[in-house]
Protein backbone atom coordinates (compact mmCIF):
# COMPACT_ATOMS: atom_id res chain seq x y z
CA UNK A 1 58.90 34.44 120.45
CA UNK A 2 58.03 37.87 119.16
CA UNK A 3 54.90 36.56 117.52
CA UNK A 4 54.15 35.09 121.06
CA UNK A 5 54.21 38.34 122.41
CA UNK A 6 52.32 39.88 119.60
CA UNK A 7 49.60 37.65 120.55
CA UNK A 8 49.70 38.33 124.11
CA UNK A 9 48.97 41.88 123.81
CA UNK A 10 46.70 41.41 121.86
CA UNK A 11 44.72 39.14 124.39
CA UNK A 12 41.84 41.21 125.95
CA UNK A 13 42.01 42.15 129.56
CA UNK A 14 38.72 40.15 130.76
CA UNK A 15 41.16 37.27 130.75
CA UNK A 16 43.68 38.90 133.37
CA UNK A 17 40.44 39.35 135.38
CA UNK A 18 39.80 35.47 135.00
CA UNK A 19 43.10 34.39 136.03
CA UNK A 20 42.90 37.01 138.84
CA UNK A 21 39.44 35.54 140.22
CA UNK A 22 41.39 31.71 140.48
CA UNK A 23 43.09 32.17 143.73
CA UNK A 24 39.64 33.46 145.27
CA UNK A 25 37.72 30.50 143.63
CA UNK A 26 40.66 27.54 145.20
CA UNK A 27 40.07 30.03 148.77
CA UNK A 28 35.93 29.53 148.23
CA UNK A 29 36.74 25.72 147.63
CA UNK A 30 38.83 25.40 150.28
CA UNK A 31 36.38 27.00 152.76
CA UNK A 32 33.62 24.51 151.75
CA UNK A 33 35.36 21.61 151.65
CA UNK A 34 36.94 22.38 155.35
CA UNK A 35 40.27 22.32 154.55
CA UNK A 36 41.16 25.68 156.24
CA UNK A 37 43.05 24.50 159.27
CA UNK A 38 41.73 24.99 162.60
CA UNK A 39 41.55 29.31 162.36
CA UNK A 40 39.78 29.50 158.83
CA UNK A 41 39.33 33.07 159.40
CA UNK A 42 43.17 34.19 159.61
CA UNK A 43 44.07 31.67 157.16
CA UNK A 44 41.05 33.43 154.70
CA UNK A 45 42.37 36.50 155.73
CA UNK A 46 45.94 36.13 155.28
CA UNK A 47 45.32 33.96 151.94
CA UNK A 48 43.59 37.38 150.67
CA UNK A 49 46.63 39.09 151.73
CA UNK A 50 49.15 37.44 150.24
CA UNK A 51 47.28 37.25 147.01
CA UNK A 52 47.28 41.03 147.24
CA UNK A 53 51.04 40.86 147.15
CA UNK A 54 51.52 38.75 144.53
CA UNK A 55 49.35 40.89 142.30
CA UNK A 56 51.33 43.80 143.48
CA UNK A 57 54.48 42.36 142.42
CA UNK A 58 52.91 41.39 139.38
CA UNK A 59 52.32 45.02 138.80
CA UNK A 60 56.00 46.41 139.34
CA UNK A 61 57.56 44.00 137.12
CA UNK A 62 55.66 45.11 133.98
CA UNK A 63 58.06 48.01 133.37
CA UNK A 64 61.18 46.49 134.32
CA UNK A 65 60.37 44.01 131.96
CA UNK A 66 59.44 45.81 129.07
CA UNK A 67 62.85 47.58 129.49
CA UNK A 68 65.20 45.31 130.14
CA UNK A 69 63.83 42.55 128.12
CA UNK A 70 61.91 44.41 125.29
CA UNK A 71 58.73 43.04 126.12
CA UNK A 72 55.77 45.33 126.52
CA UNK A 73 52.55 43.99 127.62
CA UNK A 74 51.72 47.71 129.89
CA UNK A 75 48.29 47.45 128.90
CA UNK A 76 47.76 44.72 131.53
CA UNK A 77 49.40 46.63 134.20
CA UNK A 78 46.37 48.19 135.05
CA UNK A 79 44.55 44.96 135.68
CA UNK A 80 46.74 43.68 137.42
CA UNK A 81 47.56 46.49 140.03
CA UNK A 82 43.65 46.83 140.38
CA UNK A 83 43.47 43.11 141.34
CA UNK A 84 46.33 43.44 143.82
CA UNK A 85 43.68 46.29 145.35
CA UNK A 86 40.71 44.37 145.06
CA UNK A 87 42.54 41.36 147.23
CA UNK A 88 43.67 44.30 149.61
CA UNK A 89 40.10 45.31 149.68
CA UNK A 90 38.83 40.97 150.57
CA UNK A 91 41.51 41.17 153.25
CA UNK A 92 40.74 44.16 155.18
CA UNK A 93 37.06 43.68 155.03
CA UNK A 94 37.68 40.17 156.56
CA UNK A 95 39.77 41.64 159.04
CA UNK A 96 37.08 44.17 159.66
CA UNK A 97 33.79 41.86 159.49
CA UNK A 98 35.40 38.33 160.17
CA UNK A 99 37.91 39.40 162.60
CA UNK A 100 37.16 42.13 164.53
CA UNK A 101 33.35 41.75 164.22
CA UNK A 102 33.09 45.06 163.09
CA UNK A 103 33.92 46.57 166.72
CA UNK A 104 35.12 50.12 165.22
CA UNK A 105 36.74 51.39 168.33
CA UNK A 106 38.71 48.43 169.35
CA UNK A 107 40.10 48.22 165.49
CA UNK A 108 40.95 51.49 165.59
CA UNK A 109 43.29 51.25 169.05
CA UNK A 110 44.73 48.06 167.73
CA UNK A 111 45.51 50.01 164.39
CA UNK A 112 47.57 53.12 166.35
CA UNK A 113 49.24 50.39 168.78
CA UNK A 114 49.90 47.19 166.64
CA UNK A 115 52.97 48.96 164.04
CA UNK A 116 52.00 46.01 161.46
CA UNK A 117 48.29 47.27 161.33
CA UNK A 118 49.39 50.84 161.02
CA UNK A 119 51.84 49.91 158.36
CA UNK A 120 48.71 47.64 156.60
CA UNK A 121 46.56 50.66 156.74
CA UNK A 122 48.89 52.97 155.84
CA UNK A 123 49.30 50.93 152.58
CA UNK A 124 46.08 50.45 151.53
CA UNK A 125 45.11 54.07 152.01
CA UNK A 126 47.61 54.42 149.55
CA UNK A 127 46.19 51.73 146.90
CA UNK A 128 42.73 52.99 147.59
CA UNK A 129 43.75 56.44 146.23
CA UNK A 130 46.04 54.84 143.41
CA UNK A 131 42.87 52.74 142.44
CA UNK A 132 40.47 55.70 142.63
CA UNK A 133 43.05 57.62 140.49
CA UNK A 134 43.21 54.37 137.14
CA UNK A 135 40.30 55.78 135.05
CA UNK A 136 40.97 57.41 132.07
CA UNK A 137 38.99 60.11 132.52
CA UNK A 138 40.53 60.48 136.13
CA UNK A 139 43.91 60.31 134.46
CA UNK A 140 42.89 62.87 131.88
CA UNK A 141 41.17 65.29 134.71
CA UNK A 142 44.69 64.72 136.55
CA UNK A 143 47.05 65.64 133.85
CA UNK A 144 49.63 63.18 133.03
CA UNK A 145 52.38 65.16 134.94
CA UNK A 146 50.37 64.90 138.32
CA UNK A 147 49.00 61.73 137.46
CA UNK A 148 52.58 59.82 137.52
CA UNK A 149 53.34 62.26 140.18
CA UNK A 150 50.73 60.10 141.98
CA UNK A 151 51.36 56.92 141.55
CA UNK A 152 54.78 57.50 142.17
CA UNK A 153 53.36 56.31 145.79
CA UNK A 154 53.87 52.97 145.03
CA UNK A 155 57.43 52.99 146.00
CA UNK A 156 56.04 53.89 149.68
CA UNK A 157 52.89 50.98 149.64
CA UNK A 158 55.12 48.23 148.33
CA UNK A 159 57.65 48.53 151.28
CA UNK A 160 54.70 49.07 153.76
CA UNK A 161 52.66 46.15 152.69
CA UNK A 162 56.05 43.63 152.91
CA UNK A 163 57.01 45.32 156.66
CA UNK A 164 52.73 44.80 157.73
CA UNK A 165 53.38 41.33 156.01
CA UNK A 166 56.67 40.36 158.12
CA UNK A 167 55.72 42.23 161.24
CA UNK A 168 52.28 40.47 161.22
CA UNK A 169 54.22 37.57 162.63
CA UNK A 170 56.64 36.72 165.85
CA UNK A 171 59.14 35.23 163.53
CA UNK A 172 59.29 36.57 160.54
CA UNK A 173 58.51 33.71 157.82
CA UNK A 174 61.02 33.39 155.32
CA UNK A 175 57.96 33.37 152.39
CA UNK A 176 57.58 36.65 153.75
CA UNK A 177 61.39 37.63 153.40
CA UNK A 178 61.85 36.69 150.14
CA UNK A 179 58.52 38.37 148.27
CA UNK A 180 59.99 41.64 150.56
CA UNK A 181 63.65 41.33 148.62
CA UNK A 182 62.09 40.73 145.34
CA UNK A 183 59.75 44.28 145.81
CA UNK A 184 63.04 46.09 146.63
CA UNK A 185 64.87 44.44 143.81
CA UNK A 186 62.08 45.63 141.26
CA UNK A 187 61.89 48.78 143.27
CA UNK A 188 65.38 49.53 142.82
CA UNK A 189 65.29 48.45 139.09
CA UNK A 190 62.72 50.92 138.00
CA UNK A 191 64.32 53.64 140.22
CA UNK A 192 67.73 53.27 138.39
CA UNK A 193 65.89 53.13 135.15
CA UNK A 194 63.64 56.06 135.74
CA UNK A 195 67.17 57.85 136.68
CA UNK A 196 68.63 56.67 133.56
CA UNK A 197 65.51 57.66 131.22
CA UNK A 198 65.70 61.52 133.16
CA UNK A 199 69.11 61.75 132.44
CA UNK A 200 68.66 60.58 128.72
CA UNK A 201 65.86 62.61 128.22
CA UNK A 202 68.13 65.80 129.93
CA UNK A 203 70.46 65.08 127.49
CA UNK A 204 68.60 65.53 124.25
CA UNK A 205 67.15 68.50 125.65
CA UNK A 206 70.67 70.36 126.02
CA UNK A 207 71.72 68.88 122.38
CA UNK A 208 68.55 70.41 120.58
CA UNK A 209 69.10 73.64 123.32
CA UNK A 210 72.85 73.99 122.16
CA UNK A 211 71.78 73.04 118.18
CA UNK A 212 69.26 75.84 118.44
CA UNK A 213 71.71 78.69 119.74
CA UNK A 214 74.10 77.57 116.91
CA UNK A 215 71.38 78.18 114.51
């Protein structure tokens, strides 16, 4: 197993960006072959979203895992979280050209009246800046203190984009409910363990405070 995972890390991160690009390729197929149902632009545009999620998931369960199961494959976080953005970015623009025709002033009433377009929005402002912020050099610019500070924001998106995803509909699918439960499950894992790493980290910092005074 551990030589498993030694391999995986060392698997370079144009093959996340493969594997991301399959769900858009079966969507492309899909489209040309006609099987899209009778509205092929909301299911294209809610196929895009709910890629997004998955991606997004996919990106809050790296450091859960790595601590509670010892496995640490970070380095593909970042792929991963941008490809959750990139899908946010397919499914807004086909809301914006597909949808709404690109009729700015009607999207932008339905956006302050519909709560599950203000919610949507509200999220992927949020990614947008999170995916602005990923370069190194931005991170380096940043600091790392700010930079974490940042992306902390995450814990807001995550809940937005499951409420824009439930709210979207009359009756709210149970797909829907169970992707929300499992981004407050892994929200409320790496809350507890950020908590417990603080408090750890507290810790050694009075015990090397009191060693120094008895010195």
């Amino acid at each position: 197993m551990d030589g498993f995972i030694a391999r995986l890390r060392r698997m370079p991160t144009i093959v996340i960006w493969l594997l991301g690009a399959i769900p858009l390729a079966i969507l492309i197929l899909d489209l040309l072959g006609g099987r899209l149902g009778v509205d092929p632009i909301r299911d294209i545009e809610h196929r895009l979203g709910r890629t997004a999620v998955y991606f997004l998931i996919g990106s809050l369960a790296f450091t859960p895992v790595m601590r509670l199961g010892r496995i640490n494959l970070i380095r593909f976080r970042r792929p991963v979280g941008l490809l959750a953005f990139t899908y946010a970015v397919l499914h807004v623009a086909t809301w914006i050209v597909l949808d709404m025709g690109l009729l700015w002033g009607q999207m932008l009433r339905d956006v302050a009246k519909r709560p599950y377009l203000t919610l949507g929005m509200a999220a992927f402002i949020i990614l947008l800046t999170m995916a602005l912020t990923s370069s190194n050099a931005v991170i380096r610019r940043m600091g790392p203190v700010r930079w974490r500070r940042l992306h902390r924001l995450v814990y807001v998106a995550a809940p937005l984009v499951s409420l824009h995803w439930l709210l979207s509909h009359k009756i709210w699918p149970e797909l829907g409910i169970f992707w929300g439960l499992v981004i407050l499950s892994l929200l409320g894992i790496r809350l507890v363990q950020g908590r417990n790493l603080g408090a750890d980290l507290a810790s050694r910092f009075n015990r090397l405070i009191r060693a120094g005074r008895r010195v």
